[in-house]
PDB file of N, CA and C in Angstrom:
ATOM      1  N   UNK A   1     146.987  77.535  77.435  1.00  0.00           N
ATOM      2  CA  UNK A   1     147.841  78.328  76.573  1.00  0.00           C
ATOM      3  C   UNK A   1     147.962  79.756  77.103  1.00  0.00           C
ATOM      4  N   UNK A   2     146.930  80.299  77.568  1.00  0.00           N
ATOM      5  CA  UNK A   2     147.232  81.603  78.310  1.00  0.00           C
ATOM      6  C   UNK A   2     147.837  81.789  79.202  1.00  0.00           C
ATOM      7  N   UNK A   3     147.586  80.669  80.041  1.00  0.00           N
ATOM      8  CA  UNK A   3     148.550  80.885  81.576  1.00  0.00           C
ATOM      9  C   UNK A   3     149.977  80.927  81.098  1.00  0.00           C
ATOM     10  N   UNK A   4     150.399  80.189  79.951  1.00  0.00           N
ATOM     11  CA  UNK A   4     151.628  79.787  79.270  1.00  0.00           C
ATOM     12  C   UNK A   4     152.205  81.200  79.342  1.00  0.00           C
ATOM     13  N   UNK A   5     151.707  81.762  78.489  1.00  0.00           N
ATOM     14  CA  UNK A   5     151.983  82.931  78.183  1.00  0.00           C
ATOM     15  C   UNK A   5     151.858  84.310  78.665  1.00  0.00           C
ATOM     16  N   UNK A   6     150.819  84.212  79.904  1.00  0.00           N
ATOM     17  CA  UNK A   6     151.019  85.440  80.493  1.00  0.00           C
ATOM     18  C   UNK A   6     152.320  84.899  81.796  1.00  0.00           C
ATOM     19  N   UNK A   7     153.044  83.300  81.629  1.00  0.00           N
ATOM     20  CA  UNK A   7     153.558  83.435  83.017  1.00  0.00           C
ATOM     21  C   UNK A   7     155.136  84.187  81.892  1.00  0.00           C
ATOM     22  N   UNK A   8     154.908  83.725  80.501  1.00  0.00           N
ATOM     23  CA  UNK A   8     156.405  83.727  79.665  1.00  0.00           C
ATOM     24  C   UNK A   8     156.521  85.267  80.074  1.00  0.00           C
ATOM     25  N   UNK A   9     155.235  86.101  79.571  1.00  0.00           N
ATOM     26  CA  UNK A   9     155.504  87.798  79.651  1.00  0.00           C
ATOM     27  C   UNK A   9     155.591  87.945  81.012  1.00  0.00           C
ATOM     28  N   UNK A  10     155.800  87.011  82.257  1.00  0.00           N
ATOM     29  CA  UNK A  10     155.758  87.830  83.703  1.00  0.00           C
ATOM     30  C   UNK A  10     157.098  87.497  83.911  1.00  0.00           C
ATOM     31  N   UNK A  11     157.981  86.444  83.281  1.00  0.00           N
ATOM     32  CA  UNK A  11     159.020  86.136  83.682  1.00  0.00           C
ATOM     33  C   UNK A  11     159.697  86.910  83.199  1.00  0.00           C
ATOM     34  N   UNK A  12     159.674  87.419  81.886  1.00  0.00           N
ATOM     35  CA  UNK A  12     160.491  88.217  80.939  1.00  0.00           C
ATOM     36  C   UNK A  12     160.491  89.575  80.675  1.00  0.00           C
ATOM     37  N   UNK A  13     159.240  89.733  80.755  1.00  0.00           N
ATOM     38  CA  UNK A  13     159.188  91.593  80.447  1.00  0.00           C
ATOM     39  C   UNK A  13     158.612  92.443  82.401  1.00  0.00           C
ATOM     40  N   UNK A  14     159.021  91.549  83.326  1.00  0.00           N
ATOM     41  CA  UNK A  14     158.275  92.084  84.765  1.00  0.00           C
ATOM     42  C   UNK A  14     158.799  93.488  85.161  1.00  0.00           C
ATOM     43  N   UNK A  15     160.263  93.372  85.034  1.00  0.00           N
ATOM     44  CA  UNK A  15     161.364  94.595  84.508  1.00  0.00           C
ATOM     45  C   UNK A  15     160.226  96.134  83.714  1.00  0.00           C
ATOM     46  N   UNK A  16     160.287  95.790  82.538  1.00  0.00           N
ATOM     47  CA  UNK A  16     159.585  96.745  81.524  1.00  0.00           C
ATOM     48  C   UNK A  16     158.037  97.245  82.178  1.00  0.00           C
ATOM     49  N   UNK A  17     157.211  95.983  82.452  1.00  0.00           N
ATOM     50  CA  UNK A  17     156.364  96.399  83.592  1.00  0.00           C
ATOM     51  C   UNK A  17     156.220  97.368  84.357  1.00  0.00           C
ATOM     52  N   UNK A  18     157.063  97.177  85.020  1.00  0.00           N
ATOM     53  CA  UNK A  18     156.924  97.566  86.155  1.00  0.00           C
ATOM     54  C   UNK A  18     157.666  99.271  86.302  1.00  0.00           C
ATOM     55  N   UNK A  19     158.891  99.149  85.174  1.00  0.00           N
ATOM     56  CA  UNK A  19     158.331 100.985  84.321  1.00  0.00           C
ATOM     57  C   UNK A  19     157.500 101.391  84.048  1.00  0.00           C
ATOM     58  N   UNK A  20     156.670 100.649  83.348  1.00  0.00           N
ATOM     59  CA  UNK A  20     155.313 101.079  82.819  1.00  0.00           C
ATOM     60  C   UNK A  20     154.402 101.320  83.475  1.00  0.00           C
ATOM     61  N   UNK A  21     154.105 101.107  84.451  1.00  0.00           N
ATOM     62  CA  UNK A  21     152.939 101.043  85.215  1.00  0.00           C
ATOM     63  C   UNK A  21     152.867 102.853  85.425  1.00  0.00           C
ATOM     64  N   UNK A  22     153.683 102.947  86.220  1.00  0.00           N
ATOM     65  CA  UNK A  22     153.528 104.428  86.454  1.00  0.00           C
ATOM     66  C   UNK A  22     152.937 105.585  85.175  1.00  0.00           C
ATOM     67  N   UNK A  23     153.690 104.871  84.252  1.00  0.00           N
ATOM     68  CA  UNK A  23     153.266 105.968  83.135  1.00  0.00           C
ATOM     69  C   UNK A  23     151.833 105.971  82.937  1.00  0.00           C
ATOM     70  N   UNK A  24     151.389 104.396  82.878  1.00  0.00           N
ATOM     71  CA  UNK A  24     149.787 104.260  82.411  1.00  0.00           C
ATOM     72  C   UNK A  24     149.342 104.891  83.627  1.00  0.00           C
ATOM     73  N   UNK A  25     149.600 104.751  84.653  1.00  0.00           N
ATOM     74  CA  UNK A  25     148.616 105.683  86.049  1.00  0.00           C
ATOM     75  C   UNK A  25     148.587 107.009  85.854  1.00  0.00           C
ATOM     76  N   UNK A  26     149.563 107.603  85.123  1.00  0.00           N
ATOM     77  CA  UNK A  26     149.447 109.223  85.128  1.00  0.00           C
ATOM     78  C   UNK A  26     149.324 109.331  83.627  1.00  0.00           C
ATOM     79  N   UNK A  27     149.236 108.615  82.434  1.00  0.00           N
ATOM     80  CA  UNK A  27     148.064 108.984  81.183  1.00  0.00           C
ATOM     81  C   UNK A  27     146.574 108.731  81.750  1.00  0.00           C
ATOM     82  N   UNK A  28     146.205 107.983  82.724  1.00  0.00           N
ATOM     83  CA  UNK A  28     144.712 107.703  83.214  1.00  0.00           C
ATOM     84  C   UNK A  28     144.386 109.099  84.127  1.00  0.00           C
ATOM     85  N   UNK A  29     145.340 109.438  85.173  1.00  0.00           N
ATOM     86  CA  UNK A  29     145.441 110.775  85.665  1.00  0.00           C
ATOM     87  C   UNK A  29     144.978 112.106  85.078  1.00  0.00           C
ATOM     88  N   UNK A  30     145.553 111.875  83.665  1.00  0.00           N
ATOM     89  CA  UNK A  30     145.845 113.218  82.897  1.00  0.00           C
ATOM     90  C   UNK A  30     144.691 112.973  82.224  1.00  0.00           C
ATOM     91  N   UNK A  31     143.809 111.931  81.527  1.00  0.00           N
ATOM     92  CA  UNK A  31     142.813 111.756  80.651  1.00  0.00           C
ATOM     93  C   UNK A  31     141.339 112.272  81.440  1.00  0.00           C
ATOM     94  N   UNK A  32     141.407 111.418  82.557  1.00  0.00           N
ATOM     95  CA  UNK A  32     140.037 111.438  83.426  1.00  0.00           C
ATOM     96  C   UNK A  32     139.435 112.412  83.944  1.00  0.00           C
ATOM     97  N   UNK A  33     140.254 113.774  84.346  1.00  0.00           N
ATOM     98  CA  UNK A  33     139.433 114.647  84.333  1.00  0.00           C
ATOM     99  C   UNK A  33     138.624 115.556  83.020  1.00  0.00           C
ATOM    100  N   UNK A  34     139.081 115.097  81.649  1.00  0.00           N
ATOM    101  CA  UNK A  34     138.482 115.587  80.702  1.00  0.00           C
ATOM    102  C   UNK A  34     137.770 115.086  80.163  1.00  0.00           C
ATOM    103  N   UNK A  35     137.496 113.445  80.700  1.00  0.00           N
ATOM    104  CA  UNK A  35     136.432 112.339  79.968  1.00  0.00           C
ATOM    105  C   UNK A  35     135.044 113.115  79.944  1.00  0.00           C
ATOM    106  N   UNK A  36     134.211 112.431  79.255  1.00  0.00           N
ATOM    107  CA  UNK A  36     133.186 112.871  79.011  1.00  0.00           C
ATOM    108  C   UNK A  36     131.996 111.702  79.636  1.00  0.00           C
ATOM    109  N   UNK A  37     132.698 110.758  80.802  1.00  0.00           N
ATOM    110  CA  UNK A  37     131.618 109.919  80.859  1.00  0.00           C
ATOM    111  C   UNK A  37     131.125 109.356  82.222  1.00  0.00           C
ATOM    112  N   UNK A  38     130.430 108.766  82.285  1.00  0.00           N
ATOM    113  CA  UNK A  38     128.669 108.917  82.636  1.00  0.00           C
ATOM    114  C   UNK A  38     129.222 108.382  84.382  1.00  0.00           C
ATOM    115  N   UNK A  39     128.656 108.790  85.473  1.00  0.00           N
ATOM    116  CA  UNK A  39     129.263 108.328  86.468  1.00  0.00           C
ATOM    117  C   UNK A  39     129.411 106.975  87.048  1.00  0.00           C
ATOM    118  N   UNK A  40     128.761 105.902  86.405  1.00  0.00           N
ATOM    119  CA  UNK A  40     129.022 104.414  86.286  1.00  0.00           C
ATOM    120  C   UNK A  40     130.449 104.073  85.921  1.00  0.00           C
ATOM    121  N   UNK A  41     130.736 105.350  84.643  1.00  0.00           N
ATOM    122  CA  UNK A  41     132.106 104.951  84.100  1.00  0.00           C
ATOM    123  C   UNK A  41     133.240 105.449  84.386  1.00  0.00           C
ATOM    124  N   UNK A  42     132.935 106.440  84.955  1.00  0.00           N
ATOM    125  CA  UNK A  42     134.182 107.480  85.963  1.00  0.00           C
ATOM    126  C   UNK A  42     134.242 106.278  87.390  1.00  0.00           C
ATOM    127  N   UNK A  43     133.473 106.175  87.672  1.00  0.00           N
ATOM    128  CA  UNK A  43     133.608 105.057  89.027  1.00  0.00           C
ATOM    129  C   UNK A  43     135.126 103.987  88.568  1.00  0.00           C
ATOM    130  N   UNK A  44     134.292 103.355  87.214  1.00  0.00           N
ATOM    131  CA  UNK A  44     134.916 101.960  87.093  1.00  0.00           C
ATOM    132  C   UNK A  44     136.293 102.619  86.313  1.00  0.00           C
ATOM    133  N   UNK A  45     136.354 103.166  85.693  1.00  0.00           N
ATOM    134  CA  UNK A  45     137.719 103.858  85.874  1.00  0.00           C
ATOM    135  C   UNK A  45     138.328 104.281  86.780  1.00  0.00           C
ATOM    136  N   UNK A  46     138.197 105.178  88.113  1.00  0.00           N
ATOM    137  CA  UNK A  46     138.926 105.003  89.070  1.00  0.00           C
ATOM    138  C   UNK A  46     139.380 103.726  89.312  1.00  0.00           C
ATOM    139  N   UNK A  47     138.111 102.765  89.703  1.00  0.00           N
ATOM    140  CA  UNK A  47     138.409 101.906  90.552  1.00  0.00           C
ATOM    141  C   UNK A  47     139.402 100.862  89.886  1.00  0.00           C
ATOM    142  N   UNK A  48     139.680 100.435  88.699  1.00  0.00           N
ATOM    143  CA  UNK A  48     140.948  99.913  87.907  1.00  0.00           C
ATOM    144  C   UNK A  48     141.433 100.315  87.749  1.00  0.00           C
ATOM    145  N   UNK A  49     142.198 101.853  87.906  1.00  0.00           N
ATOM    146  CA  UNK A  49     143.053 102.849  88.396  1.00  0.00           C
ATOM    147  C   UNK A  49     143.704 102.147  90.020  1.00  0.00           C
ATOM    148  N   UNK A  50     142.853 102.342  90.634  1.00  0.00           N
ATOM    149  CA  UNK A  50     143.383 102.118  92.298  1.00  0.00           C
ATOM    150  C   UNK A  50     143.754 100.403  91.934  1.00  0.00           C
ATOM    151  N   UNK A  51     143.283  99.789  91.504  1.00  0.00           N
ATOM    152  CA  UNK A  51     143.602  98.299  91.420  1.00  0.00           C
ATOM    153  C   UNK A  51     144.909  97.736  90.750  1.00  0.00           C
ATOM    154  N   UNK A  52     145.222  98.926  89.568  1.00  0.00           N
ATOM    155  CA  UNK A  52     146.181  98.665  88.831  1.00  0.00           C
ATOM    156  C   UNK A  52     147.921  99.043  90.053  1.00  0.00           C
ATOM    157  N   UNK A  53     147.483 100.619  90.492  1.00  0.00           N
ATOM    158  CA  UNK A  53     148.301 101.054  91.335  1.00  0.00           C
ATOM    159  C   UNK A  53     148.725  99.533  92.930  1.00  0.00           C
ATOM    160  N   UNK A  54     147.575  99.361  93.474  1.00  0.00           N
ATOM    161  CA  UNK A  54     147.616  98.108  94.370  1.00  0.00           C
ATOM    162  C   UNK A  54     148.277  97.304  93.813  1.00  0.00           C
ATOM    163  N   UNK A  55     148.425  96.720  92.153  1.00  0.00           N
ATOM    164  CA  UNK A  55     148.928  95.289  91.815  1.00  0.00           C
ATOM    165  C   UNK A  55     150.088  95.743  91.625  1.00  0.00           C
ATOM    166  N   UNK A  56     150.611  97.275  90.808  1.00  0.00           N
ATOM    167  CA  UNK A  56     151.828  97.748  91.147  1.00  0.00           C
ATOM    168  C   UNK A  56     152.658  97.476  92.666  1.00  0.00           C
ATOM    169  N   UNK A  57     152.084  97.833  93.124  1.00  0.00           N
ATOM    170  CA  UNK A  57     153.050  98.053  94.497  1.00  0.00           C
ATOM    171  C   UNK A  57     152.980  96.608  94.865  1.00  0.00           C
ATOM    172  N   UNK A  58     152.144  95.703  95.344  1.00  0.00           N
ATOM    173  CA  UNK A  58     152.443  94.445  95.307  1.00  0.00           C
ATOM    174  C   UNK A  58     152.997  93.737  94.236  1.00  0.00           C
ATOM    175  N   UNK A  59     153.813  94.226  93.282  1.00  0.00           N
ATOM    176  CA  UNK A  59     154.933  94.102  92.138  1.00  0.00           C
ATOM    177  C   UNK A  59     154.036  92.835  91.461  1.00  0.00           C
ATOM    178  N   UNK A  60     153.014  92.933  91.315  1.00  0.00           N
ATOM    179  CA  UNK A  60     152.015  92.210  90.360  1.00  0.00           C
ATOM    180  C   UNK A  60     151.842  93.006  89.125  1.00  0.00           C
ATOM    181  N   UNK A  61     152.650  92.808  87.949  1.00  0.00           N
ATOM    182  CA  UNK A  61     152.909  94.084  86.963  1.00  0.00           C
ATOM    183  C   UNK A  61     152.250  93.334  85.495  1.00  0.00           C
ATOM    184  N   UNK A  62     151.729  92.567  85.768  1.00  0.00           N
ATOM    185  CA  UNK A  62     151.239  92.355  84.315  1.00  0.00           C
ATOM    186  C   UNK A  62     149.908  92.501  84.606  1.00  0.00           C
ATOM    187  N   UNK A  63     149.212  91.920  85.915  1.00  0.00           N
ATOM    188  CA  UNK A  63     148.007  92.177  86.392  1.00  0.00           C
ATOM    189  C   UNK A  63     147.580  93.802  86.558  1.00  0.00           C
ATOM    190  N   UNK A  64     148.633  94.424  86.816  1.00  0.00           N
ATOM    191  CA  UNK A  64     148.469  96.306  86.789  1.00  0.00           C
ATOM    192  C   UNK A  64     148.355  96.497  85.401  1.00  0.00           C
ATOM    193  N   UNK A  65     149.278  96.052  85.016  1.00  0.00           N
ATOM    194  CA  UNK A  65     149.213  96.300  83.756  1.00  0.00           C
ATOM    195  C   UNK A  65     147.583  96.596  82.375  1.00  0.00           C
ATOM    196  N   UNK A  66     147.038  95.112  82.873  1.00  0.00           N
ATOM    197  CA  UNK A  66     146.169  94.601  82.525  1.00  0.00           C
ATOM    198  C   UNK A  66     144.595  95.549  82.905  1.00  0.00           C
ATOM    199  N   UNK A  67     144.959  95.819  84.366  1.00  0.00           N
ATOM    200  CA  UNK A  67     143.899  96.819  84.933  1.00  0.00           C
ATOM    201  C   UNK A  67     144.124  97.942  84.232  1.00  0.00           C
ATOM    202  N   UNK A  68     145.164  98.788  84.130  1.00  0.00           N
ATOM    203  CA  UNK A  68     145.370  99.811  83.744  1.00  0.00           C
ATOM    204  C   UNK A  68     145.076 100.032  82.234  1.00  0.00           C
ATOM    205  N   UNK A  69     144.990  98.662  81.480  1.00  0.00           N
ATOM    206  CA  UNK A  69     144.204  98.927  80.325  1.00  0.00           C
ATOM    207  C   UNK A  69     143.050  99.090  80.134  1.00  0.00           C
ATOM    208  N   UNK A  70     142.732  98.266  80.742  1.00  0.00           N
ATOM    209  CA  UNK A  70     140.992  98.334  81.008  1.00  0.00           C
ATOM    210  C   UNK A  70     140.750  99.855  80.827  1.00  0.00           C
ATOM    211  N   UNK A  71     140.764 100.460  81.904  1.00  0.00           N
ATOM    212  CA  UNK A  71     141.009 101.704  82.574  1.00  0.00           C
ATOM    213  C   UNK A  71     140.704 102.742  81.052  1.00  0.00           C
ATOM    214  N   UNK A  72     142.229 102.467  80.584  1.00  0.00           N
ATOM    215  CA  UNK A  72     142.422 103.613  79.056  1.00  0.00           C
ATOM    216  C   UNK A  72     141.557 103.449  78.158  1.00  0.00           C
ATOM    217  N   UNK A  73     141.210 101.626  77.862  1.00  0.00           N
ATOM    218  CA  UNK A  73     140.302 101.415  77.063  1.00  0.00           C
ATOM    219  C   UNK A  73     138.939 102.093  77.640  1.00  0.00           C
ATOM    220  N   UNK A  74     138.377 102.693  78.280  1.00  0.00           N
ATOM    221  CA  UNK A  74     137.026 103.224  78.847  1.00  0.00           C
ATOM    222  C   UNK A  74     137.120 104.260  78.414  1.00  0.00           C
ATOM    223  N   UNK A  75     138.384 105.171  78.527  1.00  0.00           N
ATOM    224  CA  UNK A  75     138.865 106.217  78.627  1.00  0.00           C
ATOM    225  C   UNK A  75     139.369 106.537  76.892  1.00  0.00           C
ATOM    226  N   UNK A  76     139.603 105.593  76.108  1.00  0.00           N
ATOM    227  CA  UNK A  76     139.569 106.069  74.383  1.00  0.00           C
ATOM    228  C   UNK A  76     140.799 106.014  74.213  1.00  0.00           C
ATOM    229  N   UNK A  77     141.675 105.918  75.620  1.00  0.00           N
ATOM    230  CA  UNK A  77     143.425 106.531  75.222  1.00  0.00           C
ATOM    231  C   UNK A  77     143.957 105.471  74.957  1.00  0.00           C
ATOM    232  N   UNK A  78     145.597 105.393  74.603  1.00  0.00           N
ATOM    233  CA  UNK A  78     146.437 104.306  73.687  1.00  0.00           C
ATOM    234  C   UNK A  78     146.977 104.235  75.283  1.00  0.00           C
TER     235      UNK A  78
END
């Protein structure tokens, strides 16, 4: 059922995606230097930062997508 549905949102929203991506890379940009957290978690935030940007450009936009939440969710932001 998931694959179902993350292939329905890759076929349909890849477009909207792939606007998006950029924005979530520069709210993670703009958040991270004011985080307050511990260097385990500044790491793993970069590093699903750089992963999200990589799945961007290889136009993998739900998988960026997906990283780039991660990312905000560490980070407290919407």
């Amino acid at each position: 059922m998931t694959r179902i549905a993350l292939f329905i949102v890759t076929m349909f929203a890849s477009a909207a995606f792939a606007a998006n991506c950029p924005v979530q890379m520069k709210a993670i940009d703009e958040a991270l230097p004011k985080a307050k957290l511990d260097a385990a978690k500044s790491a793993e935030v970069k590093k699903l930062r750089a992963d999200g940007e990589r799945l961007h450009k290889e136009g993998k936009h739900a998988e960026s997508m997906a990283a780039l939440g991660k990312a905000k969710g560490i980070l407290g932001i919407k």
